[in-house]
PDB file of N, CA and C in Angstrom:
ATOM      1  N   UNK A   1     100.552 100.029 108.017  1.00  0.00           N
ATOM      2  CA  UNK A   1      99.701 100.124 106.860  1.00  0.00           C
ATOM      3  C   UNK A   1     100.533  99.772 105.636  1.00  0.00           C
ATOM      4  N   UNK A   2      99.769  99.177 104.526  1.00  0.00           N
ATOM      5  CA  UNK A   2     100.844  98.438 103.542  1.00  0.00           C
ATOM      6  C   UNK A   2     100.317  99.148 102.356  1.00  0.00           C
ATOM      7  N   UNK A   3     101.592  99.555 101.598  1.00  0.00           N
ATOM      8  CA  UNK A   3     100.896 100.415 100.316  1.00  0.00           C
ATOM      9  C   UNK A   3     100.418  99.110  98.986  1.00  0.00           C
ATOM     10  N   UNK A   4      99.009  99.535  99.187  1.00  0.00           N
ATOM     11  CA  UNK A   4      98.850  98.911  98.144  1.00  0.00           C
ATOM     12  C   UNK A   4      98.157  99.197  96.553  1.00  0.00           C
ATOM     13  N   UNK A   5      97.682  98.928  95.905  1.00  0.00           N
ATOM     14  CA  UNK A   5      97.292  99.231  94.485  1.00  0.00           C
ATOM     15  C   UNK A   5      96.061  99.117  94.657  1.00  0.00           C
ATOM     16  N   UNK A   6      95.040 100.399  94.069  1.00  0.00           N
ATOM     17  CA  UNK A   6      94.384 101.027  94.116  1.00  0.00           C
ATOM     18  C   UNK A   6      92.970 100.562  94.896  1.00  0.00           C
ATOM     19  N   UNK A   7      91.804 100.807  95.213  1.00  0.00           N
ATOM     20  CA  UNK A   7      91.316 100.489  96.049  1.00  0.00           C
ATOM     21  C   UNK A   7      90.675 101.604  97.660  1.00  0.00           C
ATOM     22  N   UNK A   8      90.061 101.049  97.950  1.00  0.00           N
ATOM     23  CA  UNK A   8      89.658 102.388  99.121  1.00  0.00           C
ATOM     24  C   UNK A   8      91.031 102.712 100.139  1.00  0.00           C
ATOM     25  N   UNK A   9      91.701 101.021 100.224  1.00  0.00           N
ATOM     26  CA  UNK A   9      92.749 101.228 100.888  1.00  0.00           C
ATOM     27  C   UNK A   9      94.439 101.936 100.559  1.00  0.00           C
ATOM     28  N   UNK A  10      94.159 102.645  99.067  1.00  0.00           N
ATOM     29  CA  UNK A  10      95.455 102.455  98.799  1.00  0.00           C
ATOM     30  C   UNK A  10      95.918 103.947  99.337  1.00  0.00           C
ATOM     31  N   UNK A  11      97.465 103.473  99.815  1.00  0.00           N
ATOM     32  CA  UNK A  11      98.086 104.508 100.419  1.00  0.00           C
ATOM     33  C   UNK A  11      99.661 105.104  99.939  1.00  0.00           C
ATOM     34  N   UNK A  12      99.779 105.939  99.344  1.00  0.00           N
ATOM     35  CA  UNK A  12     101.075 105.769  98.860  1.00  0.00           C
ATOM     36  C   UNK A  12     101.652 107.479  99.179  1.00  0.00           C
ATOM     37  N   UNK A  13     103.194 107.868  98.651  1.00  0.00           N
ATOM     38  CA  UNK A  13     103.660 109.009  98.600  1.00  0.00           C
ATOM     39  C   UNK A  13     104.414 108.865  97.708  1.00  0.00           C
ATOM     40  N   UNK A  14     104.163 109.808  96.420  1.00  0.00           N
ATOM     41  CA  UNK A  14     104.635 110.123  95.428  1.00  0.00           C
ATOM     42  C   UNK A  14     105.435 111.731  95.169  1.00  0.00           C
ATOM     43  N   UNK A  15     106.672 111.752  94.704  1.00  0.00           N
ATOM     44  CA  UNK A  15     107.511 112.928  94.400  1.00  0.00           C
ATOM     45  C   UNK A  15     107.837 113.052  92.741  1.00  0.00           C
ATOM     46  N   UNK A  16     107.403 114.042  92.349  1.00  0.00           N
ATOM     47  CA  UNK A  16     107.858 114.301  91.058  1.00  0.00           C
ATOM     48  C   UNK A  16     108.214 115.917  90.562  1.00  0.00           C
ATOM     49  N   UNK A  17     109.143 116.197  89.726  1.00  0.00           N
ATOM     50  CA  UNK A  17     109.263 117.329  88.998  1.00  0.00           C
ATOM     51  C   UNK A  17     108.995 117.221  88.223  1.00  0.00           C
ATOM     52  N   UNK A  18     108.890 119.042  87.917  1.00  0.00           N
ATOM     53  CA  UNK A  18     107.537 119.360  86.604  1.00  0.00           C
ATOM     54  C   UNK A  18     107.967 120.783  86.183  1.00  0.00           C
ATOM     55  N   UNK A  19     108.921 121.031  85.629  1.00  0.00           N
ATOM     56  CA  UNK A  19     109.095 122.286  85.010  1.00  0.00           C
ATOM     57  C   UNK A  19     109.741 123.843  86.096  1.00  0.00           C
ATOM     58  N   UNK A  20     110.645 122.972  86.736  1.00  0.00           N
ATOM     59  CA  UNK A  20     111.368 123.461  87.642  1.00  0.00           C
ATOM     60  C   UNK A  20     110.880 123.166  89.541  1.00  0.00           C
ATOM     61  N   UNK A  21     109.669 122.984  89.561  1.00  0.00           N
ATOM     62  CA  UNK A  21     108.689 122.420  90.946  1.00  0.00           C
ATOM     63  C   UNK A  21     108.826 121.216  90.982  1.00  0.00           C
ATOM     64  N   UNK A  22     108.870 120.858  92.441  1.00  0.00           N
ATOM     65  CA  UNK A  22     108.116 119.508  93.074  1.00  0.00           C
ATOM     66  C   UNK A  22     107.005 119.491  93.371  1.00  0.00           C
ATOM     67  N   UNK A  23     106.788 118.392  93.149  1.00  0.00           N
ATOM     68  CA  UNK A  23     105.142 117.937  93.840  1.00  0.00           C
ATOM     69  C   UNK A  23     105.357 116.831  94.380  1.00  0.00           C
ATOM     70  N   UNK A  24     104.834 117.036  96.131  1.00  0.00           N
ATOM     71  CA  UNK A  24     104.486 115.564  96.688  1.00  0.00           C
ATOM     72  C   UNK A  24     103.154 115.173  96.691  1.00  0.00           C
ATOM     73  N   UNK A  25     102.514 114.016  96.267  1.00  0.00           N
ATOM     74  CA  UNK A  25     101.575 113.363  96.524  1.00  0.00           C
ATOM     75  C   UNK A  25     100.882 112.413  97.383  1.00  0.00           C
ATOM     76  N   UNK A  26     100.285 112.750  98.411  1.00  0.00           N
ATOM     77  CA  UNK A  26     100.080 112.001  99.543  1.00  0.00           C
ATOM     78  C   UNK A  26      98.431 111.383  99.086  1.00  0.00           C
ATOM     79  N   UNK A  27      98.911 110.215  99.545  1.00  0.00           N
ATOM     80  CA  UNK A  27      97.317 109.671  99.590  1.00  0.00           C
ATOM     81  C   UNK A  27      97.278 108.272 100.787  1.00  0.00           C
ATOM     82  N   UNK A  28      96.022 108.809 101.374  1.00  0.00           N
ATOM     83  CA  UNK A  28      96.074 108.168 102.591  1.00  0.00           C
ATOM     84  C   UNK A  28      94.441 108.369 103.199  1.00  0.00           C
ATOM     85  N   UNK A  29      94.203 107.361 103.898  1.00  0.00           N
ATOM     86  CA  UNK A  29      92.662 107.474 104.782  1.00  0.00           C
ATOM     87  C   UNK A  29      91.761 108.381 103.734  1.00  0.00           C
ATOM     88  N   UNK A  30      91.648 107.339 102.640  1.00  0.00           N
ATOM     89  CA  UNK A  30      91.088 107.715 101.406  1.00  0.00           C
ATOM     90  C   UNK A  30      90.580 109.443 101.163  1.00  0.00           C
ATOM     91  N   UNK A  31      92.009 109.942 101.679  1.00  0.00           N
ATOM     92  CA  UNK A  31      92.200 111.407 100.774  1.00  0.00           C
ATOM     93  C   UNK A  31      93.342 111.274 100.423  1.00  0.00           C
ATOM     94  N   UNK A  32      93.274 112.729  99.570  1.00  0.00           N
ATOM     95  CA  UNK A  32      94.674 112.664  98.308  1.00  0.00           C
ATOM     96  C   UNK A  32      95.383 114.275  98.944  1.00  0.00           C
ATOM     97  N   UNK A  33      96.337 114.745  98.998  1.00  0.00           N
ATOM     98  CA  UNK A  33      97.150 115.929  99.256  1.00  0.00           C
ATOM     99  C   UNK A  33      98.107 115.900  98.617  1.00  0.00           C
ATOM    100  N   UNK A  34      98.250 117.285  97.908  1.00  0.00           N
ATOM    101  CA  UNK A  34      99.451 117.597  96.516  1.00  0.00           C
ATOM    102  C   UNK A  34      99.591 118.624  97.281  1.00  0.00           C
ATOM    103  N   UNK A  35     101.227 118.772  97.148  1.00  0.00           N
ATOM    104  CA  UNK A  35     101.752 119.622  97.696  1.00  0.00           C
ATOM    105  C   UNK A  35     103.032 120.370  96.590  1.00  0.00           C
ATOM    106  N   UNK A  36     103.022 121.660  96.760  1.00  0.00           N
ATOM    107  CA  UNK A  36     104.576 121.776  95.786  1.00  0.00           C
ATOM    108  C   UNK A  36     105.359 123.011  96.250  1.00  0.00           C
ATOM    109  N   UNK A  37     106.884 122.399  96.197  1.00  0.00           N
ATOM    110  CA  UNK A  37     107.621 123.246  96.741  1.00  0.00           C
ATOM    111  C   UNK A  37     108.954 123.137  95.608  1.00  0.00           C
ATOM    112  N   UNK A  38     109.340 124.498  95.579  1.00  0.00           N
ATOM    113  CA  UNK A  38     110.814 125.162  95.073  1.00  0.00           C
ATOM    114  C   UNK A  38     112.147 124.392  94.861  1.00  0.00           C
ATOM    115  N   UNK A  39     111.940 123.983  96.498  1.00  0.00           N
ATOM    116  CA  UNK A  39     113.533 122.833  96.936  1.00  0.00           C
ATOM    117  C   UNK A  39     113.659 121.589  96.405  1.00  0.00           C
ATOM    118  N   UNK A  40     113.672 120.969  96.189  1.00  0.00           N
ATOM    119  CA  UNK A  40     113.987 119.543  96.033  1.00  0.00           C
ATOM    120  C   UNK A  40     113.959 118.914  98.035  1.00  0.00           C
ATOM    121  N   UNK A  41     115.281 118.970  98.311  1.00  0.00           N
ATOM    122  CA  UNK A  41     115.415 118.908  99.419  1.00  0.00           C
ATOM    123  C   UNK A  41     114.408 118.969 100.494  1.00  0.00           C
ATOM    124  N   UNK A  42     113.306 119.947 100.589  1.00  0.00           N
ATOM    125  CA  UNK A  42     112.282 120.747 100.811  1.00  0.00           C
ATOM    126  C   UNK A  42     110.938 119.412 100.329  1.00  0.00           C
ATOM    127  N   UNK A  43     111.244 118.866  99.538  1.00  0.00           N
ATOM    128  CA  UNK A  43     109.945 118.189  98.975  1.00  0.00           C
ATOM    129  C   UNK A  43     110.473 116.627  99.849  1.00  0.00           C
ATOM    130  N   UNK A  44     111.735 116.136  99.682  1.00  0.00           N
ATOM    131  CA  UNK A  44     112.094 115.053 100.130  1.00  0.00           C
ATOM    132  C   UNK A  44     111.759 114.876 101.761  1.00  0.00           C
ATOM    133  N   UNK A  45     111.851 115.885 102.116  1.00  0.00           N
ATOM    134  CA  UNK A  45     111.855 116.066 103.958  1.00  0.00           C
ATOM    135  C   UNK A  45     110.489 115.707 104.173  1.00  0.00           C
ATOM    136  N   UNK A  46     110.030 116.505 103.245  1.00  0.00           N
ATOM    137  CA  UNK A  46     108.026 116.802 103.481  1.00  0.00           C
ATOM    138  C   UNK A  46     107.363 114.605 102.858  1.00  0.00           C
ATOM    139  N   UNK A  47     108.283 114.342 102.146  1.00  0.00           N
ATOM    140  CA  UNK A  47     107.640 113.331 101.364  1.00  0.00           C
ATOM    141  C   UNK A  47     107.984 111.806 102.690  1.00  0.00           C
ATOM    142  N   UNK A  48     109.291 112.418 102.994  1.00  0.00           N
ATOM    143  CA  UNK A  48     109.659 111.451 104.045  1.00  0.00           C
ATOM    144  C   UNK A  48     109.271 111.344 105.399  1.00  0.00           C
ATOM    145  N   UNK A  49     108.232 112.467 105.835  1.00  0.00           N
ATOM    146  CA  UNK A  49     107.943 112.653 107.093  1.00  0.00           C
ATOM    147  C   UNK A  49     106.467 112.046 106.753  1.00  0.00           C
ATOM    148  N   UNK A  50     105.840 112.249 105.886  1.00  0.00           N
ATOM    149  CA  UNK A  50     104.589 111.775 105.120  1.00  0.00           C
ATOM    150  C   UNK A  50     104.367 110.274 105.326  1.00  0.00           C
ATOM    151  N   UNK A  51     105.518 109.753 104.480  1.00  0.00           N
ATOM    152  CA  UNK A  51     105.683 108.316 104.643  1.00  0.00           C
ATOM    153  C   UNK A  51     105.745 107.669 106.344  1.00  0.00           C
ATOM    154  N   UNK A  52     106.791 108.061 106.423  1.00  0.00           N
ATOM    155  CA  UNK A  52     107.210 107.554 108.237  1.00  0.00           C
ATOM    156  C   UNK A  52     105.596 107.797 108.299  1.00  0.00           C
ATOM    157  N   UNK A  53     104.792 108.592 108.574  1.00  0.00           N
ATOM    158  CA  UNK A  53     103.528 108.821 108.991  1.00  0.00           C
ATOM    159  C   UNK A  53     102.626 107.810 108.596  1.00  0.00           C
ATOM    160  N   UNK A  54     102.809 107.281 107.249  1.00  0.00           N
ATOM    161  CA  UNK A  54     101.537 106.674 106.912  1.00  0.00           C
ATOM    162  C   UNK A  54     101.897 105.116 107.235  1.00  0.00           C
ATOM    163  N   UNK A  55     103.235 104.435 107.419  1.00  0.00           N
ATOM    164  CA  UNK A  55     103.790 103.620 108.237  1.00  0.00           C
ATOM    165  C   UNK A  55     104.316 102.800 106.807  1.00  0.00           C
ATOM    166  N   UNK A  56     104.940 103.616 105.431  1.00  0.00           N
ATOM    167  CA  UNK A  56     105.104 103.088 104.515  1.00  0.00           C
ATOM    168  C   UNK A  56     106.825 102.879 104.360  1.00  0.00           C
ATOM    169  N   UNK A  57     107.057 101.660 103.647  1.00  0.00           N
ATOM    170  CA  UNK A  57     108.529 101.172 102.995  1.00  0.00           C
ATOM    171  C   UNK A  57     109.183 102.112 102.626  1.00  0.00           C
ATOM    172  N   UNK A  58     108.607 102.647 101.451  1.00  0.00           N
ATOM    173  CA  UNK A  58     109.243 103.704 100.985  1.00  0.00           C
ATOM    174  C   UNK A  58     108.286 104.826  99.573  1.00  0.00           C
ATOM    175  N   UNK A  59     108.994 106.246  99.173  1.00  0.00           N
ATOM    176  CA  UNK A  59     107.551 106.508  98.624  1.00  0.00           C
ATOM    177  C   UNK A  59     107.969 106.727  97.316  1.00  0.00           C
ATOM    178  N   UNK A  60     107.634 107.214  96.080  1.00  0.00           N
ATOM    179  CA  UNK A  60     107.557 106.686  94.580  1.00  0.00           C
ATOM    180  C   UNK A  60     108.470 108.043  94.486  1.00  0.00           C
ATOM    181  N   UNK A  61     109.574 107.996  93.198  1.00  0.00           N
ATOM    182  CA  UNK A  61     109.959 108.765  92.356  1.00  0.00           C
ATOM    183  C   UNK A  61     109.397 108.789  91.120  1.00  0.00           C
ATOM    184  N   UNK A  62     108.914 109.602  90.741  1.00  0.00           N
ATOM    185  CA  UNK A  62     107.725 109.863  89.252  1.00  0.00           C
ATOM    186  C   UNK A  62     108.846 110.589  88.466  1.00  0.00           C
TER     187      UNK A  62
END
């Protein structure tokens, strides 16, 4: 699956901090899942297992 820009098909994984939290952003098979965790580390694992999953390059630093 190829991440692309916006559209029914678009699929991406996004990581960002926000005032001490992560948030991963999954979007895929036109749903969206936000997730947030404490770790850093903890968000990267979750963001990278996401990706491998959705069959993507690589996923966004926000």
């Amino acid at each position: 699956m190829e991440d692309t820009k916006g559209g029914a098909n678009h699929t991406s994984v996004e990581i960002v901090e926000a005032m001490g939290e992560w948030f991963v952003r999954v979007v895929g098979n036109g749903e969206e899942l936000t997730r947030s965790f404490d770790l850093e580390s903890v968000a990267l694992a979750f963001a990278e297992s996401q990706r491998i999953r959705l069959g993507l390059k690589d996923f966004k630093r926000i």
